[in-house]
N, C-alpha and C. Protein backbone atom coordinates (compact mmCIF):
# COMPACT_ATOMS: atom_id res chain seq x y z
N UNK A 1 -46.11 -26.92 -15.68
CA UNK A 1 -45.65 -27.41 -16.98
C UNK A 1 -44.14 -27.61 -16.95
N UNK A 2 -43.60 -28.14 -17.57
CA UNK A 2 -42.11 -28.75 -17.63
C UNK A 2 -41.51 -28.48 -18.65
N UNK A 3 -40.56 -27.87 -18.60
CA UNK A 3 -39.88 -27.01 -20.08
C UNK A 3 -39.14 -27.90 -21.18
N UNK A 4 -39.42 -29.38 -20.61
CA UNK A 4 -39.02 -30.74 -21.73
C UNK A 4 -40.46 -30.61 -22.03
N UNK A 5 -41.23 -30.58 -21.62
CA UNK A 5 -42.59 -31.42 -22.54
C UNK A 5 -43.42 -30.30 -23.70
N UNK A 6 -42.65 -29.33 -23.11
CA UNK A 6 -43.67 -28.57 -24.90
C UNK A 6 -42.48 -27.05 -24.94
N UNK A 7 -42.31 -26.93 -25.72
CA UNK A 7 -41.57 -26.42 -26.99
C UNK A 7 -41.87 -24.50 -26.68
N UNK A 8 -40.56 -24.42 -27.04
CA UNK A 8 -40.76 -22.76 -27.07
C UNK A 8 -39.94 -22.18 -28.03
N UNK A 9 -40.90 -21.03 -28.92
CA UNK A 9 -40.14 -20.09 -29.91
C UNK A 9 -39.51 -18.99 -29.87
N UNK A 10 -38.00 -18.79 -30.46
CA UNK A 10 -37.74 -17.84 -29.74
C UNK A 10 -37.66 -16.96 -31.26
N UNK A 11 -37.42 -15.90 -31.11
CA UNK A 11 -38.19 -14.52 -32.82
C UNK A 11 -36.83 -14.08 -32.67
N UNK A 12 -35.92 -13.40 -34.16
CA UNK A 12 -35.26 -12.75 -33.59
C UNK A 12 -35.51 -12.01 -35.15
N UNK A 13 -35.71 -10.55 -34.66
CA UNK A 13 -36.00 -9.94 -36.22
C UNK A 13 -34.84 -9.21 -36.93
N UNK A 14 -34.55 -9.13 -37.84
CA UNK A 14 -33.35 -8.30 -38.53
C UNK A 14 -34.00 -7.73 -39.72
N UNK A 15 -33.10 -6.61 -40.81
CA UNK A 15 -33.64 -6.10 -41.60
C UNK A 15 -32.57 -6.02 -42.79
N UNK A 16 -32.49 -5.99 -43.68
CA UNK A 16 -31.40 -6.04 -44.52
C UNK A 16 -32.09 -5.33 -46.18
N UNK A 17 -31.12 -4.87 -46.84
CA UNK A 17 -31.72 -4.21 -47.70
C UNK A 17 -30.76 -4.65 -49.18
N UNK A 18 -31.46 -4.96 -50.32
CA UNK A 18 -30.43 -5.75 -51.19
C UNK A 18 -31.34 -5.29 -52.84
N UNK A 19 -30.88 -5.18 -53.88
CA UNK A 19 -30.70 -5.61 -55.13
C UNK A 19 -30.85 -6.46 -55.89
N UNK A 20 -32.21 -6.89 -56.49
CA UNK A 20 -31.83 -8.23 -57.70
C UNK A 20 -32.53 -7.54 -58.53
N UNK A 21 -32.34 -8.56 -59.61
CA UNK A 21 -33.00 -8.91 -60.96
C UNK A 21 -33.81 -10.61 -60.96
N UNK A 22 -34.72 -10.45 -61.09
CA UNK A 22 -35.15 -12.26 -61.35
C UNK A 22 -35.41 -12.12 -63.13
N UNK A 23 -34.64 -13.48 -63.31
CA UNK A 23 -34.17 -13.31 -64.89
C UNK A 23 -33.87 -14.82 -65.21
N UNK A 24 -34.49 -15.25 -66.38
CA UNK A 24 -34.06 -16.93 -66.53
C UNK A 24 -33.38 -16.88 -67.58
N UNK A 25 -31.87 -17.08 -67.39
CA UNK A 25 -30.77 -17.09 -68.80
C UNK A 25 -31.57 -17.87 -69.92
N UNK A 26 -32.23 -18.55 -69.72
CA UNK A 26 -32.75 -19.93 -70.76
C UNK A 26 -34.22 -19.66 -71.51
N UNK A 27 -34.39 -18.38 -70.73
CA UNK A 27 -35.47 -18.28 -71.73
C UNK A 27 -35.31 -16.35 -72.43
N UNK A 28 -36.18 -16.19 -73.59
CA UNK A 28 -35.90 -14.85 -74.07
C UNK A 28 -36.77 -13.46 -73.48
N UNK A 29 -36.09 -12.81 -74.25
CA UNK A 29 -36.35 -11.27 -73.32
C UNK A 29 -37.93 -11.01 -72.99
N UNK A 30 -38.49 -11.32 -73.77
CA UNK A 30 -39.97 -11.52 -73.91
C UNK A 30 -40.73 -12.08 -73.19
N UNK A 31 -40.00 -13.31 -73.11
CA UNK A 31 -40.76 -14.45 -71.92
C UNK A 31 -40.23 -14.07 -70.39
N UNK A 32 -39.11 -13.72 -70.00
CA UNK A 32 -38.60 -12.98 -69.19
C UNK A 32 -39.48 -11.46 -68.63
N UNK A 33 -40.20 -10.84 -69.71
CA UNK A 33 -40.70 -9.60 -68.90
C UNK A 33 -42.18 -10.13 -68.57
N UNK A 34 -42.65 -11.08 -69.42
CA UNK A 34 -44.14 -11.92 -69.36
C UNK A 34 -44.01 -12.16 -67.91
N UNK A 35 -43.31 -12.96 -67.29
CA UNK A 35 -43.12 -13.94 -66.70
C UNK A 35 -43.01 -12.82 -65.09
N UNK A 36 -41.74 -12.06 -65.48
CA UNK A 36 -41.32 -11.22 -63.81
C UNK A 36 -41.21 -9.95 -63.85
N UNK A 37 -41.55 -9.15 -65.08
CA UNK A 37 -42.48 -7.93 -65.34
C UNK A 37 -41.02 -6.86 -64.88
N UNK A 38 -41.78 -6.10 -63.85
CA UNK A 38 -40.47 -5.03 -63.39
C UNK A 38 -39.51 -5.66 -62.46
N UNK A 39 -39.96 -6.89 -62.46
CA UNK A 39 -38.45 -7.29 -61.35
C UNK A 39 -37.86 -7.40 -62.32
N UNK A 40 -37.65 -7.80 -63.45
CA UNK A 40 -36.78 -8.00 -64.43
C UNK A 40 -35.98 -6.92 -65.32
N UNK A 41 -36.19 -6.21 -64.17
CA UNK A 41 -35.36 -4.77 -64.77
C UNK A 41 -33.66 -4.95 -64.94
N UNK A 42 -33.33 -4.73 -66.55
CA UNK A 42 -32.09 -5.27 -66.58
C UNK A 42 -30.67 -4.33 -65.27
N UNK A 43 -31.45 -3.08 -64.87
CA UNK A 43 -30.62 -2.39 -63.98
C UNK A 43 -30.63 -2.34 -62.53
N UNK A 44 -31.38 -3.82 -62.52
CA UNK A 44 -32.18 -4.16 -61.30
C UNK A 44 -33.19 -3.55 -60.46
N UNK A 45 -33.49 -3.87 -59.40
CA UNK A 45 -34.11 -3.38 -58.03
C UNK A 45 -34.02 -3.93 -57.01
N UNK A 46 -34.63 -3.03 -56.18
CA UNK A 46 -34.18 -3.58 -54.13
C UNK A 46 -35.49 -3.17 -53.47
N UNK A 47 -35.22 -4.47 -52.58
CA UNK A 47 -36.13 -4.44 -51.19
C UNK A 47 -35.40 -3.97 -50.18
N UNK A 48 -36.12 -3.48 -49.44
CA UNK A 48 -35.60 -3.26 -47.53
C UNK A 48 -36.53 -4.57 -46.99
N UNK A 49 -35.95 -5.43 -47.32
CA UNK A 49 -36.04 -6.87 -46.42
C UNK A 49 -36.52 -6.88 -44.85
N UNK A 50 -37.37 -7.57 -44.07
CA UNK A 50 -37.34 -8.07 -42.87
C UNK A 50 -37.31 -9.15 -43.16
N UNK A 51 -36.75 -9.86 -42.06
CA UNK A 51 -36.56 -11.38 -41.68
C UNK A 51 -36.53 -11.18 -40.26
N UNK A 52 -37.81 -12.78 -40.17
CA UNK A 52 -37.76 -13.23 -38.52
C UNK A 52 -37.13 -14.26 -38.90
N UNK A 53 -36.21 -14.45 -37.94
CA UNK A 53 -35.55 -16.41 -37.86
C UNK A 53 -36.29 -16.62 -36.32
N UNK A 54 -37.18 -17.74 -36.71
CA UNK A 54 -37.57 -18.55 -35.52
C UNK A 54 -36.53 -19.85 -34.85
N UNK A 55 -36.45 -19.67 -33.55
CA UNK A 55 -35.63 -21.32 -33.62
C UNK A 55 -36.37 -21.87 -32.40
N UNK A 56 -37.12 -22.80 -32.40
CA UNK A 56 -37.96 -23.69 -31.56
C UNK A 56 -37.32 -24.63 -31.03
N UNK A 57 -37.31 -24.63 -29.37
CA UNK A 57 -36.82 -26.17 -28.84
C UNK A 57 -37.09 -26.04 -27.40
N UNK A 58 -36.98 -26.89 -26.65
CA UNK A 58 -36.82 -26.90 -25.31
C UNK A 58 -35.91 -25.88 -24.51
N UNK A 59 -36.35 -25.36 -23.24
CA UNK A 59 -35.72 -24.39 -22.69
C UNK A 59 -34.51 -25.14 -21.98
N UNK A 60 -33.37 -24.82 -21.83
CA UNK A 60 -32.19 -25.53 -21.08
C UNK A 60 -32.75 -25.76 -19.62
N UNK A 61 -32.38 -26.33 -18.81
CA UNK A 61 -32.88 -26.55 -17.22
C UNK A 61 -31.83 -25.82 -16.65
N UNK A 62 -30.47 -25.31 -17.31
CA UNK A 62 -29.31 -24.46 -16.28
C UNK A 62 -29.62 -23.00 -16.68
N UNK A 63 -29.93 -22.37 -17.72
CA UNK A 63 -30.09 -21.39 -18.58
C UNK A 63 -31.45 -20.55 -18.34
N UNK A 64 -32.37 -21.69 -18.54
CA UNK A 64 -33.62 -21.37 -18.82
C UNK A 64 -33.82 -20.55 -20.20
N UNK A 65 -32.67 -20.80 -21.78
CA UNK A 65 -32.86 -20.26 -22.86
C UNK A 65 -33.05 -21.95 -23.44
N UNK A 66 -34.38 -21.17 -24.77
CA UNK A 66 -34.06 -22.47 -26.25
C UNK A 66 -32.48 -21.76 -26.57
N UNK A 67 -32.12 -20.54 -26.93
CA UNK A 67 -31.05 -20.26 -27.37
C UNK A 67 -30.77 -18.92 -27.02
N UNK A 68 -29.74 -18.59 -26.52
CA UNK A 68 -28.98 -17.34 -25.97
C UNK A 68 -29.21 -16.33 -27.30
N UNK A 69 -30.09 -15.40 -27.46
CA UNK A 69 -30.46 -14.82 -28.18
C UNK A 69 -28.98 -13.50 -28.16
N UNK A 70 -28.13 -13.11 -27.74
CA UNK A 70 -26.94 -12.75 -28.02
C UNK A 70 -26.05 -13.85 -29.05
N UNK A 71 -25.95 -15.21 -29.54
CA UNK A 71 -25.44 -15.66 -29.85
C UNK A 71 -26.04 -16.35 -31.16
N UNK A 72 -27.72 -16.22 -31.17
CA UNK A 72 -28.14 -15.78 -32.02
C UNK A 72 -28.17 -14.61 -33.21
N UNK A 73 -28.10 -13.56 -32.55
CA UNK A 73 -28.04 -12.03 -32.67
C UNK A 73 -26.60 -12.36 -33.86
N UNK A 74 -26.09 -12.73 -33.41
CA UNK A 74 -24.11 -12.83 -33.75
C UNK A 74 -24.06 -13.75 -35.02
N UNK A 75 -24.91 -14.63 -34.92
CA UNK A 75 -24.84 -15.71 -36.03
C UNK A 75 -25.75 -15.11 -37.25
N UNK A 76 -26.64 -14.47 -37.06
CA UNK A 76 -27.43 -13.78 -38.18
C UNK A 76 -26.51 -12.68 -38.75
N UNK A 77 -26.21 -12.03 -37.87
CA UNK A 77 -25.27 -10.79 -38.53
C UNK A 77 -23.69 -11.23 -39.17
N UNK A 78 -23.13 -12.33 -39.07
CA UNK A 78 -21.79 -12.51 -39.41
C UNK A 78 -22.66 -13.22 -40.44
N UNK A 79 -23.17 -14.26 -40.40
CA UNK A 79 -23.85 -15.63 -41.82
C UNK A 79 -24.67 -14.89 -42.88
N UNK A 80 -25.36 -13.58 -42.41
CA UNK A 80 -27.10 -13.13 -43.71
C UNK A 80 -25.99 -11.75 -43.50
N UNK A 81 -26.73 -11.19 -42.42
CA UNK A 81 -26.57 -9.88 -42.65
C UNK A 81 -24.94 -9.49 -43.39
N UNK A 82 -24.26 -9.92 -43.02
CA UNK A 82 -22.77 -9.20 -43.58
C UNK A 82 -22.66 -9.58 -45.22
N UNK A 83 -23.54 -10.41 -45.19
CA UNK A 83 -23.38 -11.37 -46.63
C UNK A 83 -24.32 -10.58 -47.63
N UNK A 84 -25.30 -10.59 -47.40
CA UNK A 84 -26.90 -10.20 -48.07
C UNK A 84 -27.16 -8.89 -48.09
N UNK A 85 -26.55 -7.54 -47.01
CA UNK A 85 -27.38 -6.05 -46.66
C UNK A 85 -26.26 -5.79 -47.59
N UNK A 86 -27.48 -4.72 -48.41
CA UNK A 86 -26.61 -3.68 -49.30
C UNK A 86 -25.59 -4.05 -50.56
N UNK A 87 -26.36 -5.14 -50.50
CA UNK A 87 -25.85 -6.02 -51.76
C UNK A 87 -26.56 -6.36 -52.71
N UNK A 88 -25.76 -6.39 -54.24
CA UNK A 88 -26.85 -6.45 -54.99
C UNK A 88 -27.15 -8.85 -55.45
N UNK A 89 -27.72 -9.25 -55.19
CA UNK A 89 -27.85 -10.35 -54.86
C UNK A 89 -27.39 -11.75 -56.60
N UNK A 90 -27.46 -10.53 -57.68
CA UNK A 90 -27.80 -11.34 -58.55
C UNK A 90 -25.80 -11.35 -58.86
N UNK A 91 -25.26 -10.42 -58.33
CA UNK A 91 -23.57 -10.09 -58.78
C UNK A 91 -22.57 -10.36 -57.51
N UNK A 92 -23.21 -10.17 -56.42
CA UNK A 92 -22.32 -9.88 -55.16
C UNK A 92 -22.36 -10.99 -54.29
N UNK A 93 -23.30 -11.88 -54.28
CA UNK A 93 -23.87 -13.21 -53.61
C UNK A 93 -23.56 -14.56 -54.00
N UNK A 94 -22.44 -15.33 -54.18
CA UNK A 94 -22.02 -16.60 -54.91
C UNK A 94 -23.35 -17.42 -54.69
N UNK A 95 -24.77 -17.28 -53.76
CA UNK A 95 -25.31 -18.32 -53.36
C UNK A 95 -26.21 -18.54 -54.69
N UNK A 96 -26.60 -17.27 -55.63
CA UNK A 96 -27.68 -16.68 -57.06
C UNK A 96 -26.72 -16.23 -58.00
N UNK A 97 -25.30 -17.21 -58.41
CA UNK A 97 -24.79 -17.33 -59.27
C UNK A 97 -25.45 -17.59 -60.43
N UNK A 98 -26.19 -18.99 -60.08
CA UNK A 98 -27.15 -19.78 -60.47
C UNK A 98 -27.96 -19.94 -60.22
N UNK A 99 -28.79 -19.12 -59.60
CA UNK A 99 -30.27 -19.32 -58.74
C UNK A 99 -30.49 -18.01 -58.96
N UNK A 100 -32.14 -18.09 -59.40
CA UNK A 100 -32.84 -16.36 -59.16
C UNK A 100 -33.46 -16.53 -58.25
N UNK A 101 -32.59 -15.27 -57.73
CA UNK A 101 -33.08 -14.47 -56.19
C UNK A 101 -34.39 -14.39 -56.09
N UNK A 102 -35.15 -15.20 -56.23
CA UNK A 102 -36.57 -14.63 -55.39
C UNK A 102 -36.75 -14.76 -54.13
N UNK A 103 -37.74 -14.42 -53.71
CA UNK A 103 -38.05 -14.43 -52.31
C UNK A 103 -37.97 -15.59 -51.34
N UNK A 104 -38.74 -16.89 -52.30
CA UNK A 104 -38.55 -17.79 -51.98
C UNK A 104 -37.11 -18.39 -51.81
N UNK A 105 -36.39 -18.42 -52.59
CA UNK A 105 -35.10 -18.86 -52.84
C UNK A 105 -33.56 -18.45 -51.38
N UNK A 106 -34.36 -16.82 -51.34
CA UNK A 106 -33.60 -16.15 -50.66
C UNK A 106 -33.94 -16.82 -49.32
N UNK A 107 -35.15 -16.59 -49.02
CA UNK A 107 -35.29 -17.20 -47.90
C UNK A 107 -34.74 -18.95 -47.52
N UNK A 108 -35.09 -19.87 -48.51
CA UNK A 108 -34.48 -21.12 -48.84
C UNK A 108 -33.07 -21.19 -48.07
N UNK A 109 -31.98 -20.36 -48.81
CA UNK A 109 -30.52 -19.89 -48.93
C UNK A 109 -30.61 -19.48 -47.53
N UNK A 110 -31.37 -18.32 -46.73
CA UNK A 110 -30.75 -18.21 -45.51
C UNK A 110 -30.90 -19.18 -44.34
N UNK A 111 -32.07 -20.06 -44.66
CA UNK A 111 -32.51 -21.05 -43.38
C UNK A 111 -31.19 -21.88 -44.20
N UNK A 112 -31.03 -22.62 -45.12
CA UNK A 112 -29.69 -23.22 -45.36
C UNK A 112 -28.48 -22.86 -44.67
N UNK A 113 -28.17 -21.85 -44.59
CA UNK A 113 -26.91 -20.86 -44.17
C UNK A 113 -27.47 -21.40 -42.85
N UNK A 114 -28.17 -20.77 -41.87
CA UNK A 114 -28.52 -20.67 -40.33
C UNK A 114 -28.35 -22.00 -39.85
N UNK A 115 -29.08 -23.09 -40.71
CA UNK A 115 -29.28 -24.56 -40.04
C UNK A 115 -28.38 -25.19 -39.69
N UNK A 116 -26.73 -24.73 -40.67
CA UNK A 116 -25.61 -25.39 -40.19
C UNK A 116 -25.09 -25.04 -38.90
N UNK A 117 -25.75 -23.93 -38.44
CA UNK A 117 -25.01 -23.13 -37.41
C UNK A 117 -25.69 -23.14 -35.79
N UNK A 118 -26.85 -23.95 -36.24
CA UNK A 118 -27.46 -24.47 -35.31
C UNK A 118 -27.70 -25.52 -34.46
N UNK A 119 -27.78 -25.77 -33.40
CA UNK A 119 -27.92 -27.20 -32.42
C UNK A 119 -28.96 -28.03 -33.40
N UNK A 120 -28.79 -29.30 -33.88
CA UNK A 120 -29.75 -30.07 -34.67
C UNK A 120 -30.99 -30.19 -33.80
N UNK A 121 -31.16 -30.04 -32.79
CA UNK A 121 -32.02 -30.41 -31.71
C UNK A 121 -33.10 -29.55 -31.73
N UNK A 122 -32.57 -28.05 -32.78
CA UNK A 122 -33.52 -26.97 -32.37
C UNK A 122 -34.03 -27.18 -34.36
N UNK A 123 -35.49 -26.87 -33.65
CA UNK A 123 -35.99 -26.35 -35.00
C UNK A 123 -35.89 -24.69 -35.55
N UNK A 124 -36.26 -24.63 -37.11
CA UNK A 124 -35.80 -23.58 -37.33
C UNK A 124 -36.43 -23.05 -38.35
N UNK A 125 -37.22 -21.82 -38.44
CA UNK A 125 -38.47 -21.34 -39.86
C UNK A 125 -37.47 -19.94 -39.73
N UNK A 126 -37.66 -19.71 -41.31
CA UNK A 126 -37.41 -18.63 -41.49
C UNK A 126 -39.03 -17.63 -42.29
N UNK A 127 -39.03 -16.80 -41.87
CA UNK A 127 -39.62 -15.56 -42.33
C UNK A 127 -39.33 -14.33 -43.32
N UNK A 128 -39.64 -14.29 -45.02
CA UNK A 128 -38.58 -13.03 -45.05
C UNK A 128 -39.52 -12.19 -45.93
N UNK A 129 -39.69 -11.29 -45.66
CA UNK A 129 -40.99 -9.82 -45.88
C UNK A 129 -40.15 -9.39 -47.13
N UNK A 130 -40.54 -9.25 -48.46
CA UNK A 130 -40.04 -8.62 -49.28
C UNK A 130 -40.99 -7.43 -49.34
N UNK A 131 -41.77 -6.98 -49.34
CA UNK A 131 -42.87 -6.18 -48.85
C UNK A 131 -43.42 -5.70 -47.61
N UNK A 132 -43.91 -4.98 -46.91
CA UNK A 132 -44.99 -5.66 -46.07
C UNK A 132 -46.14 -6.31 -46.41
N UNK A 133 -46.25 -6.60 -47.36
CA UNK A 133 -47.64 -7.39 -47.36
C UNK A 133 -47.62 -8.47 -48.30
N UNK A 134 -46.07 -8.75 -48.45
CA UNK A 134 -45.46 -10.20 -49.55
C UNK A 134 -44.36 -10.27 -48.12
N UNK A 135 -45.00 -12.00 -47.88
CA UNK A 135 -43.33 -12.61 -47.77
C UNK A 135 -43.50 -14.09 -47.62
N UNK A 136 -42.60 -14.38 -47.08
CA UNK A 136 -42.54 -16.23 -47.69
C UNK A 136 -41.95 -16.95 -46.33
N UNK A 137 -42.51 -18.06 -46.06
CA UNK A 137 -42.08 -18.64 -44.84
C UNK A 137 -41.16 -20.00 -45.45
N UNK A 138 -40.35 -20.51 -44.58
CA UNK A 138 -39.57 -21.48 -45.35
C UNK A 138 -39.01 -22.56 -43.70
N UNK A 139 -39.09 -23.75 -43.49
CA UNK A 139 -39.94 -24.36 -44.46
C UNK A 139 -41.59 -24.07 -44.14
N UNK A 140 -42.12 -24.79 -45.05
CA UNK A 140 -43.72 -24.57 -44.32
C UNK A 140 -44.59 -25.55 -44.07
């Protein structure tokens, strides 16, 4: 097989732990607890987050990497992790100024963040576990 003609994924897992509230300024307190129940706790709450970032592409022919997973490693932790762990997302995060932090969103926001930082050549899914047994793939 030939490392141009079919595609390889490379996983890189991280964990981060954060703070929101999901809350719609535009609608009232009522429709707000209907709607997102105890996430909508006005004193918030937190997940201990996992995230896989996948990045899919051809293996180099000098390297033999889709991507130097040290330089990976480096780009997650300076772009999500330094930004997102231990933060509360709805006060500390310019990205859910205006956006509620959900899962979806969050995840949205970090493949956004990652994609700029990536070779266009490589594809790129993000994974992010608000649970173990809730999480959201992006794109899909």
């Amino acid at each position: 097989m030939n490392s141009k003609t079919h595609k390889t994924a490379v996983v890189r897992c991280e964990h981060f732990n954060s703070a929101h509230r999901l809350h719609n300024i535009n609608w009232s307190p009522e429709k707000n607890e209907e709607v997102f129940g105890k996430c909508n706790n006005p004193n918030f709450h937190g997940h201990n987050y996992d995230l896989e970032v996948k990045v899919i592409g051809f293996c180099d022919s000098e390297t033999g990497y889709v991507i130097d997973t040290k330089i990976l490693s480096s780009i997650i932790k300076t772009s999500i992790l330094d930004v997102f762990d231990h933060k509360n997302l709805n006060l500390d995060v310019t990205y859910f100024k205006e956006l509620i932090p959900t899962t979806e969103n969050v995840a949205r926001i970090i493949y956004e963040i990652l994609r700029t930082q990536l070779n266009e050549t490589l594809e790129l899914k993000i994974k992010l576990y608000e649970t173990p047994r809730n999480y959201v793939e992006y794109p899909n």
